[in-house]
N, C-alpha and C. Protein backbone atom coordinates (compact mmCIF):
# COMPACT_ATOMS: atom_id res chain seq x y z
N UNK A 1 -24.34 -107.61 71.66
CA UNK A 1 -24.69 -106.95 70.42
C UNK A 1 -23.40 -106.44 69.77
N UNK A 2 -23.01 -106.97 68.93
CA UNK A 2 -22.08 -106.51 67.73
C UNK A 2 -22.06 -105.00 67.56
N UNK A 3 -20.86 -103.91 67.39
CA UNK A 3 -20.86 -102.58 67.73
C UNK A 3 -21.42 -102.53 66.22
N UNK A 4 -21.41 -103.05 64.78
CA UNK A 4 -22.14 -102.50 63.40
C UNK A 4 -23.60 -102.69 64.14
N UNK A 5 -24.01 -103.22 64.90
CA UNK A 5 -25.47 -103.77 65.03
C UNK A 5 -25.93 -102.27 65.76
N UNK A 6 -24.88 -101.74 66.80
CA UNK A 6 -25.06 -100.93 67.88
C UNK A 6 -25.09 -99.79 67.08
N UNK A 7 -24.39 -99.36 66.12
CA UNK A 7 -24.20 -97.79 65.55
C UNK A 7 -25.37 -98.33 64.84
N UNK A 8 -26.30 -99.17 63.74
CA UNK A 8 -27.66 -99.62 63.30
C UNK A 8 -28.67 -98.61 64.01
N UNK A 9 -28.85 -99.15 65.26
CA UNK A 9 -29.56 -98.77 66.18
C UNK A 9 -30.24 -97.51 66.45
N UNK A 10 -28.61 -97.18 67.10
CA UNK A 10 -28.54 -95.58 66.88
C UNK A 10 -28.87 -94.48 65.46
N UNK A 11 -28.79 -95.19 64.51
CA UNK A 11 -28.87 -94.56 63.23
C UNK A 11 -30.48 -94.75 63.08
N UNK A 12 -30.87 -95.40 63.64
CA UNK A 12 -32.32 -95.82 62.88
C UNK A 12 -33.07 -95.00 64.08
N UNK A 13 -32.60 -94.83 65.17
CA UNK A 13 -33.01 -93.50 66.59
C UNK A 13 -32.87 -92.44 65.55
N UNK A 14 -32.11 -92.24 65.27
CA UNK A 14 -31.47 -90.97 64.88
C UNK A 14 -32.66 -90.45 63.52
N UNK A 15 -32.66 -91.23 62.58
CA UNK A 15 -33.65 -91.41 61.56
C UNK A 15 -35.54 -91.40 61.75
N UNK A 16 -35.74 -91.71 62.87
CA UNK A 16 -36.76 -91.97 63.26
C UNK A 16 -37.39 -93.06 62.31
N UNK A 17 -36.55 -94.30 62.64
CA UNK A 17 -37.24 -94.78 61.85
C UNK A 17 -37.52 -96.39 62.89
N UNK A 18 -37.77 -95.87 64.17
CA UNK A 18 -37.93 -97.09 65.58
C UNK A 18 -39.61 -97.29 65.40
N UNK A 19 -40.51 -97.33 64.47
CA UNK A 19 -41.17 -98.27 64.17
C UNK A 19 -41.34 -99.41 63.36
N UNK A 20 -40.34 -99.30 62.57
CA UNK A 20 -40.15 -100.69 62.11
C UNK A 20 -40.06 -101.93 62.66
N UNK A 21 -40.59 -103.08 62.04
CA UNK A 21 -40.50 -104.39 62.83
C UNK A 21 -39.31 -104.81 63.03
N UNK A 22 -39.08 -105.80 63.34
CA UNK A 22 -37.86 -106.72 63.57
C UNK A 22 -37.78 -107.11 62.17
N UNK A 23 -38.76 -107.73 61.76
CA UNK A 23 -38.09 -108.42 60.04
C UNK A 23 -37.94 -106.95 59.34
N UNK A 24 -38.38 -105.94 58.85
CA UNK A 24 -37.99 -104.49 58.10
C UNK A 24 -36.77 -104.37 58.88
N UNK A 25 -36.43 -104.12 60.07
CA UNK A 25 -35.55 -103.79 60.41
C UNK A 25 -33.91 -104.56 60.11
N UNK A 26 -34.61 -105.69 60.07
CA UNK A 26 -33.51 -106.75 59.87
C UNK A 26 -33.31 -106.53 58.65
N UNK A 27 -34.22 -106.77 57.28
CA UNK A 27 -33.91 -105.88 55.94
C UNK A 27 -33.23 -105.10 55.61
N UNK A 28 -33.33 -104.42 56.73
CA UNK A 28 -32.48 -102.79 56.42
C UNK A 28 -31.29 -102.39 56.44
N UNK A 29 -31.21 -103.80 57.90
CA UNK A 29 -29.41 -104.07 58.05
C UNK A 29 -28.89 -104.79 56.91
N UNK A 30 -29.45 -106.08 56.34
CA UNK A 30 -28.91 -106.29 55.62
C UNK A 30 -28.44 -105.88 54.42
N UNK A 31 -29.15 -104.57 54.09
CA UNK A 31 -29.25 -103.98 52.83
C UNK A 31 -27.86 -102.83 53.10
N UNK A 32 -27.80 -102.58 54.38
CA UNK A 32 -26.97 -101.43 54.67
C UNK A 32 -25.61 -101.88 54.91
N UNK A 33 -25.72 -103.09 55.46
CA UNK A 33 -24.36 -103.67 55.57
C UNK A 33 -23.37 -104.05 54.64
N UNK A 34 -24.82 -104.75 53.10
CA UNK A 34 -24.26 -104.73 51.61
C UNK A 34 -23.57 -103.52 51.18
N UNK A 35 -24.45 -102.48 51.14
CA UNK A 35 -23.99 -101.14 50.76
C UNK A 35 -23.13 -100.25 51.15
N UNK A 36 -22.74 -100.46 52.46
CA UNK A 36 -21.80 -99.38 53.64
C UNK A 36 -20.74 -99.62 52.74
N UNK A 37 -19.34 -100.49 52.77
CA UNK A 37 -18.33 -100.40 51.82
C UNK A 37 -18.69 -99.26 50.01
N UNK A 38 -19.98 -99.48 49.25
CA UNK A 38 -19.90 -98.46 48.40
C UNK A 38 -20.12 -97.19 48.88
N UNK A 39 -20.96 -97.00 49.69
CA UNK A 39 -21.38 -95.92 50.12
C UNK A 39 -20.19 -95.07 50.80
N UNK A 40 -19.03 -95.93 51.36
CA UNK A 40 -18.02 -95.32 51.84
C UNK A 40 -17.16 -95.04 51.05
N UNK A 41 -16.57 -95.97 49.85
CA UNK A 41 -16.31 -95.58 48.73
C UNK A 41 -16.77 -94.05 47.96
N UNK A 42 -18.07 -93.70 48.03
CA UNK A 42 -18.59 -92.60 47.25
C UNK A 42 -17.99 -91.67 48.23
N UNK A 43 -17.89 -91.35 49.65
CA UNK A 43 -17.77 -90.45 50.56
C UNK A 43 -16.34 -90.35 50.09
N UNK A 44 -15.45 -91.05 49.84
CA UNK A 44 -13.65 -90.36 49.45
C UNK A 44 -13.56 -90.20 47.98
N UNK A 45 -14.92 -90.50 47.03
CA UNK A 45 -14.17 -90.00 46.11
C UNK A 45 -15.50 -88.85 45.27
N UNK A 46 -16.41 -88.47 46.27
CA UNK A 46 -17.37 -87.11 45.91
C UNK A 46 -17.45 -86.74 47.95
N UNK A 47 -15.86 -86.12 47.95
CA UNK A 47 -16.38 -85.70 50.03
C UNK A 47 -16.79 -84.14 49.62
N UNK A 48 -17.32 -83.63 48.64
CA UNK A 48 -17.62 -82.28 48.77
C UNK A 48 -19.40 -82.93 48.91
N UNK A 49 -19.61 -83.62 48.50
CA UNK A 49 -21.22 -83.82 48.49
C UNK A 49 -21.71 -84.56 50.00
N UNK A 50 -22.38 -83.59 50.72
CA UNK A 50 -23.09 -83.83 51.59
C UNK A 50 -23.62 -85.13 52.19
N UNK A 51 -24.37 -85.66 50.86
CA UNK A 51 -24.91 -86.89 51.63
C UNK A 51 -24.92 -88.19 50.23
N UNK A 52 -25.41 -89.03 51.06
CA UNK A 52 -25.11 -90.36 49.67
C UNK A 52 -25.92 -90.30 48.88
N UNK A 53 -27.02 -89.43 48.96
CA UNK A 53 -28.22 -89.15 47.79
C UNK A 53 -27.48 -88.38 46.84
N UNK A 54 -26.50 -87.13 47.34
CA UNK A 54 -25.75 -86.51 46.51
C UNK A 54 -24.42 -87.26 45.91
N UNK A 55 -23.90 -87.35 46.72
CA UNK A 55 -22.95 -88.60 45.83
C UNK A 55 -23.54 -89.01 44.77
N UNK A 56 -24.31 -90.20 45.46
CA UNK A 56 -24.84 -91.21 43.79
C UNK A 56 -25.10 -90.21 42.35
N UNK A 57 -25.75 -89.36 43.04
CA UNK A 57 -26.10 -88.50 41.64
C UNK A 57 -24.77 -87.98 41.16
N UNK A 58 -23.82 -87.23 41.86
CA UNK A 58 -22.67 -87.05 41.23
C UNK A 58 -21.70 -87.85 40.82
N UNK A 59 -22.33 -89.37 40.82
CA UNK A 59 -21.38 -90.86 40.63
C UNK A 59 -22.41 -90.96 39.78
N UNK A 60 -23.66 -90.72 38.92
CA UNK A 60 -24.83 -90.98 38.12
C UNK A 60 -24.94 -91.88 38.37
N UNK A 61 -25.34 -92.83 39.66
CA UNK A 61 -25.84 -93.68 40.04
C UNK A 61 -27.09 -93.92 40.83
N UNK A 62 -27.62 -94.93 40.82
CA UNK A 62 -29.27 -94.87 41.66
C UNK A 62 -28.90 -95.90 43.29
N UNK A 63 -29.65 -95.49 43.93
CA UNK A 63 -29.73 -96.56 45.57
C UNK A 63 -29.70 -97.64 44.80
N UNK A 64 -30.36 -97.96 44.13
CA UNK A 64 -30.78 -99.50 43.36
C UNK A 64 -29.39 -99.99 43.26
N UNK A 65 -28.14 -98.93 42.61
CA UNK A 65 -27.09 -99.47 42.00
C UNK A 65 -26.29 -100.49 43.15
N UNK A 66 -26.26 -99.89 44.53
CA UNK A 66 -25.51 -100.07 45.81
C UNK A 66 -26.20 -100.92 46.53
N UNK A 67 -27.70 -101.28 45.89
CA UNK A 67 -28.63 -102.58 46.77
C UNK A 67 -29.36 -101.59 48.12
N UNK A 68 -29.71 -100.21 47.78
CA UNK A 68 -30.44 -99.38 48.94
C UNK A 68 -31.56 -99.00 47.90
N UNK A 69 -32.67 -99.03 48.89
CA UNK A 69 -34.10 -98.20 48.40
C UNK A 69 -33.84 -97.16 48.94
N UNK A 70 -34.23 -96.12 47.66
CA UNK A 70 -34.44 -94.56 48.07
C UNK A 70 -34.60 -94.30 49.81
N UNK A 71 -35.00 -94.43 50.45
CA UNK A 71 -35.82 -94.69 51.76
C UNK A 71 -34.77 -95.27 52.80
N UNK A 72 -33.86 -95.62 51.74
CA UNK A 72 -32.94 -96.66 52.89
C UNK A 72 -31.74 -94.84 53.08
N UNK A 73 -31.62 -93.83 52.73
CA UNK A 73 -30.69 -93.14 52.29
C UNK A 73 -30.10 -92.66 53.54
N UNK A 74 -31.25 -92.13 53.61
CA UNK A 74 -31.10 -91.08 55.15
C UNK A 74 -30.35 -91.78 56.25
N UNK A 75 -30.85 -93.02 56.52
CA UNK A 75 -30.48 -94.17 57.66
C UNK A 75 -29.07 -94.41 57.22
N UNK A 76 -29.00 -94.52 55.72
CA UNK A 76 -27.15 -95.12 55.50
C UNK A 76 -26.57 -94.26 56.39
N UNK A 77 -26.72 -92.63 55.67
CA UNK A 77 -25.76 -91.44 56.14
C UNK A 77 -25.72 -91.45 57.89
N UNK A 78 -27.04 -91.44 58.33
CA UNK A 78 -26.72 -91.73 60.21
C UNK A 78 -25.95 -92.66 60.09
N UNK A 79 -25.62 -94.10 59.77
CA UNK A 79 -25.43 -95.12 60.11
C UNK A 79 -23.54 -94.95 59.74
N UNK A 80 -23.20 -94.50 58.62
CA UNK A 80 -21.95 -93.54 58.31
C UNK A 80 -21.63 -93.46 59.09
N UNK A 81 -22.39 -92.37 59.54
CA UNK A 81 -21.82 -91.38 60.88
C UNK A 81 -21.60 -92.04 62.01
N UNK A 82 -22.45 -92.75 62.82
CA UNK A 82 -22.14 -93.53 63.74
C UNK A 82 -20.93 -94.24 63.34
N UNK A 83 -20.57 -94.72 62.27
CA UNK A 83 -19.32 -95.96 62.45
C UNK A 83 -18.31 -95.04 62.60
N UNK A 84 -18.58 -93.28 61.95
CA UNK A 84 -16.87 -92.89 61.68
C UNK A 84 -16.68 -92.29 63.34
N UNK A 85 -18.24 -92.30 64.15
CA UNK A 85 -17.53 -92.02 65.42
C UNK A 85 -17.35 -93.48 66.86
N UNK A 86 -17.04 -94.20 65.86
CA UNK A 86 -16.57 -95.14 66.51
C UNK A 86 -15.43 -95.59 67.61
């Protein structure tokens, strides 16, 4: 298992979000894997804002903009976190 696949994992533990299927789940990566580079982007240039829900809004941007559903948010920020303790 690929360590982006492994911090996934953990983020989606972390999220409670271990009922999802294999295909949602697989969705989710792919959506997160699109988005992680902006989403990391927003974290160095709004690091006073907490989380990527706050970012975007202080970037006046929507999940939509970065290819994440509202829903996907929470899981990015675990999923963040796991890579920066890599």
């Amino acid at each position: 298992m690929y360590a982006y696949e492994r911090a996934a994992r953990r983020a989606l533990a972390a999220t409670g979000l271990t009922h999802l299927t294999h295909r949602q789940f697989a969705a989710l990566l792919d959506r997160a894997e699109e988005a992680t580079p902006y989403a990391q982007q927003l974290q160095r240039l709004h690091p006073g804002h907490a989380s990527t829900r706050d970012r975007l809004q202080a970037a006046g941007m929507s999940s939509a903009r970065i290819g994440l559903h509202d829903e996907d948010l929470e899981f990015i920020d675990a999923l963040l976190q796991e890579i920066a303790h890599r």
